[in-house]
C-alpha atoms as a PDB file:
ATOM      1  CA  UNK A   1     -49.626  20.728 -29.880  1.00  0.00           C
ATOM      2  CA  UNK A   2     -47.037  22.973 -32.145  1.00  0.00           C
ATOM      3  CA  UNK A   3     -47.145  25.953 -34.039  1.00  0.00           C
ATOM      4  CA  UNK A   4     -47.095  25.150 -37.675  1.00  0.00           C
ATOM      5  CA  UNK A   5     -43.038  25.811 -37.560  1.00  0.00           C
ATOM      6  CA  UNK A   6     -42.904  22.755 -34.991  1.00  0.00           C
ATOM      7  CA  UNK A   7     -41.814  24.264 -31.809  1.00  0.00           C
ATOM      8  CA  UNK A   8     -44.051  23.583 -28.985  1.00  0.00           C
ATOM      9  CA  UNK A   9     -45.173  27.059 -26.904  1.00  0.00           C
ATOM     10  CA  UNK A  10     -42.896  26.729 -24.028  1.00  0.00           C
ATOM     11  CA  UNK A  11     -44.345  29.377 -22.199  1.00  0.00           C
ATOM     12  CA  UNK A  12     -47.563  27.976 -21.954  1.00  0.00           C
ATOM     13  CA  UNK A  13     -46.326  24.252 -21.320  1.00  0.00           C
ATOM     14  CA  UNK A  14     -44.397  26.212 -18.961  1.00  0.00           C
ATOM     15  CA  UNK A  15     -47.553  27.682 -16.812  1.00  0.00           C
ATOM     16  CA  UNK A  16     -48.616  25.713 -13.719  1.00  0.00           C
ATOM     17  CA  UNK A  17     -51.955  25.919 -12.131  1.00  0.00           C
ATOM     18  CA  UNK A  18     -50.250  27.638  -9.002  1.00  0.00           C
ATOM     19  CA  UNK A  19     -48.439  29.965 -11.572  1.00  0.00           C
ATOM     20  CA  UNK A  20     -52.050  31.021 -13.206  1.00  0.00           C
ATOM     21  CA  UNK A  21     -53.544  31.285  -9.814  1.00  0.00           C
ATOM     22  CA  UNK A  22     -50.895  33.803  -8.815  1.00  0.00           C
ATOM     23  CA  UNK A  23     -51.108  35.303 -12.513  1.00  0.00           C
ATOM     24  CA  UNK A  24     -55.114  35.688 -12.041  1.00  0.00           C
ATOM     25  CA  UNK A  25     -56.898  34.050  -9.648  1.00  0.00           C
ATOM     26  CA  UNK A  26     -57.594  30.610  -7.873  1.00  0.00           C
ATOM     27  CA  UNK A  27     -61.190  30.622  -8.721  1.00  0.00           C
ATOM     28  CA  UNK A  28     -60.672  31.598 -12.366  1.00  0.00           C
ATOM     29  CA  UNK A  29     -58.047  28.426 -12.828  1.00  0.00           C
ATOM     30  CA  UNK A  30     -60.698  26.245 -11.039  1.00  0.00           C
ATOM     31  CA  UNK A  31     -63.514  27.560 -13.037  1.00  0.00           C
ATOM     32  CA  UNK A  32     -61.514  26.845 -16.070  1.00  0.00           C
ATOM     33  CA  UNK A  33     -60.514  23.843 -15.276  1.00  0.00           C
ATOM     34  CA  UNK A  34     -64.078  22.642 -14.352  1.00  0.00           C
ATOM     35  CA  UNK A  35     -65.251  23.629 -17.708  1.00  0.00           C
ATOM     36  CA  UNK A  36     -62.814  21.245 -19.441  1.00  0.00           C
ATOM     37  CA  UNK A  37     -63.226  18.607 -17.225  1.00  0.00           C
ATOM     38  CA  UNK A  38     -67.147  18.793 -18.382  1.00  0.00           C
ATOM     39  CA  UNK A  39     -66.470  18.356 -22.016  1.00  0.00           C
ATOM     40  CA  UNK A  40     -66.574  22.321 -22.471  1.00  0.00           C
ATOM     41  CA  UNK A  41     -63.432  22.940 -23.638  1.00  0.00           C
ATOM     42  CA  UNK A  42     -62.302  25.322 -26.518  1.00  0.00           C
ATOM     43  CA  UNK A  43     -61.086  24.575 -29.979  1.00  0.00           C
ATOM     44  CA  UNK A  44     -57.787  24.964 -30.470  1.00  0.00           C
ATOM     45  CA  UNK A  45     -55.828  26.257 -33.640  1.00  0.00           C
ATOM     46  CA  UNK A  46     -52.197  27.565 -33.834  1.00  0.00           C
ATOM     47  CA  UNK A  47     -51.282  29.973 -36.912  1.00  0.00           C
ATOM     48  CA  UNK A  48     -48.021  30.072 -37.894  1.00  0.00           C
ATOM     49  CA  UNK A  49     -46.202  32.908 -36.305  1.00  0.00           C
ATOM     50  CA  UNK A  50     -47.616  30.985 -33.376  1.00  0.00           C
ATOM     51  CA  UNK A  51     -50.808  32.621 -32.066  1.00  0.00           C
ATOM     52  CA  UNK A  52     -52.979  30.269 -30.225  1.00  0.00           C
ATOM     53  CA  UNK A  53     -56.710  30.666 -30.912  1.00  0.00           C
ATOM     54  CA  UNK A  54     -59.319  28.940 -28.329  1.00  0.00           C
ATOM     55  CA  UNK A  55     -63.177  29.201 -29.580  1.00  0.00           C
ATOM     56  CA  UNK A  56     -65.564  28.486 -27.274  1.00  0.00           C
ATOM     57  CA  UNK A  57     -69.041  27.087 -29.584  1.00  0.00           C
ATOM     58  CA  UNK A  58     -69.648  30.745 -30.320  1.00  0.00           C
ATOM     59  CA  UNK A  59     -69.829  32.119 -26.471  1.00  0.00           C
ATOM     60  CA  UNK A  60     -66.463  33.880 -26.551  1.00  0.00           C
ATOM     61  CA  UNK A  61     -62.942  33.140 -28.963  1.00  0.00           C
ATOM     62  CA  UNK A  62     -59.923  34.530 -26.879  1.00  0.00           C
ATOM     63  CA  UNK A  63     -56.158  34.524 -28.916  1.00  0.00           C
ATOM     64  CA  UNK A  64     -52.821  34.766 -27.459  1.00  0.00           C
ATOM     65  CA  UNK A  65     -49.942  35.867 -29.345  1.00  0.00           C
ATOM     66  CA  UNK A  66     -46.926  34.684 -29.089  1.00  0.00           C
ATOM     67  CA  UNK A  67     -44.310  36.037 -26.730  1.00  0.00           C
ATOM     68  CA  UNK A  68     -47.077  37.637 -25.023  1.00  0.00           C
ATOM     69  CA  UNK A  69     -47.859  37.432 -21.209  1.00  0.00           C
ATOM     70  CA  UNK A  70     -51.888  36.454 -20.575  1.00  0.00           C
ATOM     71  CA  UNK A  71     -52.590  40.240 -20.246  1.00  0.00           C
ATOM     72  CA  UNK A  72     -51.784  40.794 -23.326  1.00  0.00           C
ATOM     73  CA  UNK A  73     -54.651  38.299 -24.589  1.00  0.00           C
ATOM     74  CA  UNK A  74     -57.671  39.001 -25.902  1.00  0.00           C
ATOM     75  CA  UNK A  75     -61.384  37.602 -25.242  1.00  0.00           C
ATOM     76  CA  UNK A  76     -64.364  38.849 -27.248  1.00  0.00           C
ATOM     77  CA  UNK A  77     -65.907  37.635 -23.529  1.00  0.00           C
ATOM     78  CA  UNK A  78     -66.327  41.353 -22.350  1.00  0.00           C
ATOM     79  CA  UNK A  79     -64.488  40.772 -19.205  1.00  0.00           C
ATOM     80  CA  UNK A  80     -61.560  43.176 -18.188  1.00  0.00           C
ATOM     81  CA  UNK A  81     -58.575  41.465 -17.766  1.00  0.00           C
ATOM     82  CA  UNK A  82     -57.546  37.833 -18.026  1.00  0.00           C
ATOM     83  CA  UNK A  83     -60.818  35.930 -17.998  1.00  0.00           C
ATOM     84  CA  UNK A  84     -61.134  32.316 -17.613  1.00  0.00           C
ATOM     85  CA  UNK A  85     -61.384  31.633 -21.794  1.00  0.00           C
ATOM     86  CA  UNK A  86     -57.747  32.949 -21.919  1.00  0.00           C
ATOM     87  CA  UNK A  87     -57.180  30.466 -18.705  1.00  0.00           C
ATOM     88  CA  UNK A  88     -58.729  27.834 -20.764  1.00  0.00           C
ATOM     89  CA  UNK A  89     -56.353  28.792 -23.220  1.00  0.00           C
ATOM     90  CA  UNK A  90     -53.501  27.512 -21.697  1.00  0.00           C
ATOM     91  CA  UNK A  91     -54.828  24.349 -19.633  1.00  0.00           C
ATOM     92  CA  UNK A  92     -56.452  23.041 -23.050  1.00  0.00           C
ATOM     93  CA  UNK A  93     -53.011  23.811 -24.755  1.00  0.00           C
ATOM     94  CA  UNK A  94     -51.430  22.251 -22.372  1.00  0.00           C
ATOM     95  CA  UNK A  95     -53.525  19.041 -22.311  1.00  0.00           C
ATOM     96  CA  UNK A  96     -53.457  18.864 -25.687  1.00  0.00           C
ATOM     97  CA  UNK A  97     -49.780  19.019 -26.070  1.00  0.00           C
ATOM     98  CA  UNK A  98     -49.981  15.741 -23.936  1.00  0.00           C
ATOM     99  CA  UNK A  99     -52.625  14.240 -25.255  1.00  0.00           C
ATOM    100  CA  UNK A 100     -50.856  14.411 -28.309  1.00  0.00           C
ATOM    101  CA  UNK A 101     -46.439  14.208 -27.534  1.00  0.00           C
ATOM    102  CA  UNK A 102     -46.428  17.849 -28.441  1.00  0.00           C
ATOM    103  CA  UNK A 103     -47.048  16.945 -32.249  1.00  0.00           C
ATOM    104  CA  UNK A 104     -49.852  18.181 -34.523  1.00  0.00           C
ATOM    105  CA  UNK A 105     -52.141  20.832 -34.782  1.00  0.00           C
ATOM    106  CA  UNK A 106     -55.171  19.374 -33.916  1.00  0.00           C
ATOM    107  CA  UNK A 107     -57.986  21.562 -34.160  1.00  0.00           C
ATOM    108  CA  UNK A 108     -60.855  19.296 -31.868  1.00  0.00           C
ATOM    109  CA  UNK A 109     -62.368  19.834 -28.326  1.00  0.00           C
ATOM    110  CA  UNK A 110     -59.850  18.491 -25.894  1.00  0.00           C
ATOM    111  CA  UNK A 111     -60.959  15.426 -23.601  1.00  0.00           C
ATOM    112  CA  UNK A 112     -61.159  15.928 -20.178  1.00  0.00           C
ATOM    113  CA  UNK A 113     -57.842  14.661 -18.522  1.00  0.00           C
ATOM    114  CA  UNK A 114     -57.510  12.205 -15.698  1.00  0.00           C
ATOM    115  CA  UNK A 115     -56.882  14.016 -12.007  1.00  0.00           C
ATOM    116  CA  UNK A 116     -53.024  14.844 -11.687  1.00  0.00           C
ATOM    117  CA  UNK A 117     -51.776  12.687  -9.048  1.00  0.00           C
ATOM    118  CA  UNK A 118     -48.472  14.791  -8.337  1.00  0.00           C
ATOM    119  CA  UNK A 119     -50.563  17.971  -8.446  1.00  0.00           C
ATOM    120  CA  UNK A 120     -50.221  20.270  -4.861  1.00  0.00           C
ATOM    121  CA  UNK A 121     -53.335  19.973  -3.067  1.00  0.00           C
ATOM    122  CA  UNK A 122     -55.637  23.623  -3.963  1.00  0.00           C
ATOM    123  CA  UNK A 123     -55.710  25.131  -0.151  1.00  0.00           C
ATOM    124  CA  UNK A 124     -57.650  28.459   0.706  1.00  0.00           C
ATOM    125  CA  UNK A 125     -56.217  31.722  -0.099  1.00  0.00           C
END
Protein backbone atom coordinates (compact mmCIF):
# COMPACT_ATOMS: atom_id res chain seq x y z
CA UNK A 1 0.00 0.00 0.00
CA UNK A 2 1.35 3.78 -0.89
CA UNK A 3 0.50 7.11 -0.06
CA UNK A 4 -1.17 8.76 -2.95
CA UNK A 5 2.51 10.32 -3.92
CA UNK A 6 3.69 6.53 -4.38
CA UNK A 7 6.18 6.01 -1.72
CA UNK A 8 5.48 3.14 0.45
CA UNK A 9 5.59 4.11 4.54
CA UNK A 10 8.92 2.75 5.33
CA UNK A 11 8.59 3.17 8.82
CA UNK A 12 5.79 1.08 9.21
CA UNK A 13 7.02 -1.71 6.66
CA UNK A 14 9.91 -1.16 8.78
CA UNK A 15 8.16 -2.29 12.31
CA UNK A 16 8.56 -5.94 13.36
CA UNK A 17 6.35 -7.71 15.74
CA UNK A 18 9.37 -7.87 18.28
CA UNK A 19 9.89 -4.07 17.54
CA UNK A 20 5.98 -3.31 18.52
CA UNK A 21 6.24 -5.62 21.42
CA UNK A 22 9.15 -3.62 22.79
CA UNK A 23 7.32 -0.31 21.51
CA UNK A 24 4.00 -1.45 23.54
CA UNK A 25 3.46 -4.63 24.62
CA UNK A 26 3.51 -8.46 23.70
CA UNK A 27 -0.06 -8.95 24.48
CA UNK A 28 -1.24 -5.85 22.61
CA UNK A 29 0.73 -7.16 19.21
CA UNK A 30 -0.88 -10.61 19.86
CA UNK A 31 -4.25 -9.22 20.50
CA UNK A 32 -3.90 -7.32 17.34
CA UNK A 33 -2.78 -9.74 15.46
CA UNK A 34 -5.56 -12.20 16.55
CA UNK A 35 -8.11 -9.75 15.49
CA UNK A 36 -6.85 -9.76 11.88
CA UNK A 37 -6.30 -13.18 11.67
CA UNK A 38 -10.30 -13.44 12.49
CA UNK A 39 -11.40 -11.35 9.62
CA UNK A 40 -11.53 -8.17 12.04
CA UNK A 41 -9.26 -6.11 10.55
CA UNK A 42 -9.49 -2.27 9.90
CA UNK A 43 -10.04 -0.35 6.73
CA UNK A 44 -7.32 1.17 5.47
CA UNK A 45 -7.00 4.62 3.59
CA UNK A 46 -3.81 6.74 3.01
CA UNK A 47 -4.32 10.66 2.32
CA UNK A 48 -1.88 12.26 0.57
CA UNK A 49 0.59 13.89 2.83
CA UNK A 50 0.61 10.28 3.93
CA UNK A 51 -1.55 9.78 7.04
CA UNK A 52 -2.72 6.30 7.44
CA UNK A 53 -6.33 5.95 8.63
CA UNK A 54 -7.52 2.36 10.08
CA UNK A 55 -11.51 2.22 10.87
CA UNK A 56 -12.59 -0.39 12.74
CA UNK A 57 -16.80 -1.00 11.59
CA UNK A 58 -17.52 1.98 13.80
CA UNK A 59 -15.84 0.58 17.27
CA UNK A 60 -12.82 2.89 17.17
CA UNK A 61 -10.85 4.82 13.83
CA UNK A 62 -7.15 5.42 15.00
CA UNK A 63 -4.76 7.73 12.31
CA UNK A 64 -1.12 7.97 12.18
CA UNK A 65 0.61 10.75 10.66
CA UNK A 66 3.35 10.57 8.92
CA UNK A 67 6.82 10.87 10.39
CA UNK A 68 5.22 10.22 13.58
CA UNK A 69 6.28 7.51 16.17
CA UNK A 70 2.96 5.26 17.40
CA UNK A 71 2.65 7.65 20.41
CA UNK A 72 1.97 10.17 18.52
CA UNK A 73 -1.26 8.29 17.08
CA UNK A 74 -4.52 8.76 17.81
CA UNK A 75 -7.56 6.27 18.65
CA UNK A 76 -11.07 7.57 19.30
CA UNK A 77 -10.78 3.96 21.43
CA UNK A 78 -10.45 5.86 24.85
CA UNK A 79 -7.39 4.03 25.80
CA UNK A 80 -4.22 6.01 27.00
CA UNK A 81 -1.46 5.34 25.02
CA UNK A 82 -0.82 3.11 22.03
CA UNK A 83 -3.79 0.76 21.97
CA UNK A 84 -4.05 -2.23 19.90
CA UNK A 85 -6.22 -0.25 16.84
CA UNK A 86 -3.00 1.83 16.32
CA UNK A 87 -1.12 -1.81 16.50
CA UNK A 88 -3.56 -2.93 13.97
CA UNK A 89 -2.54 -0.04 12.17
CA UNK A 90 0.63 -1.11 11.24
CA UNK A 91 0.27 -5.08 10.92
CA UNK A 92 -2.80 -4.42 8.44
CA UNK A 93 -0.50 -1.83 6.61
CA UNK A 94 1.93 -3.99 6.50
CA UNK A 95 -0.03 -6.99 5.15
CA UNK A 96 -1.54 -5.03 2.84
CA UNK A 97 1.55 -3.64 1.35
CA UNK A 98 2.22 -7.42 0.58
CA UNK A 99 -0.80 -8.47 -0.31
CA UNK A 100 -0.63 -5.97 -2.80
CA UNK A 101 3.63 -5.34 -4.06
CA UNK A 102 3.38 -2.10 -2.19
CA UNK A 103 1.03 -0.61 -5.02
CA UNK A 104 -2.45 0.90 -4.61
CA UNK A 105 -4.49 2.37 -2.15
CA UNK A 106 -6.83 -0.10 -1.47
CA UNK A 107 -9.35 0.87 0.88
CA UNK A 108 -10.93 -3.02 1.87
CA UNK A 109 -10.61 -5.23 5.06
CA UNK A 110 -7.32 -6.99 4.80
CA UNK A 111 -7.37 -10.97 4.61
CA UNK A 112 -5.95 -12.76 7.22
CA UNK A 113 -2.30 -13.76 6.21
CA UNK A 114 -0.81 -17.21 6.24
CA UNK A 115 1.53 -17.96 9.60
CA UNK A 116 5.13 -16.45 8.95
CA UNK A 117 7.36 -19.31 8.73
CA UNK A 118 10.71 -17.25 9.40
CA UNK A 119 8.94 -15.43 12.24
CA UNK A 120 11.00 -15.84 15.96
CA UNK A 121 9.05 -18.04 18.05
CA UNK A 122 6.75 -15.45 20.78
CA UNK A 123 8.51 -16.69 24.27
CA UNK A 124 7.33 -15.31 27.77
CA UNK A 125 8.37 -12.01 28.93
Amino acid sequence: MTAPSGRPRADLLALTHDTLAALTNRGLVKRASKDIDAGRAPVLTVSEDGRVRADYAGAAVAELPPGAGLDNGSCGCGATGVCRHLIGLVLAYQRTASAHGTTGTPAVPVAPAAPATTAAPITPA
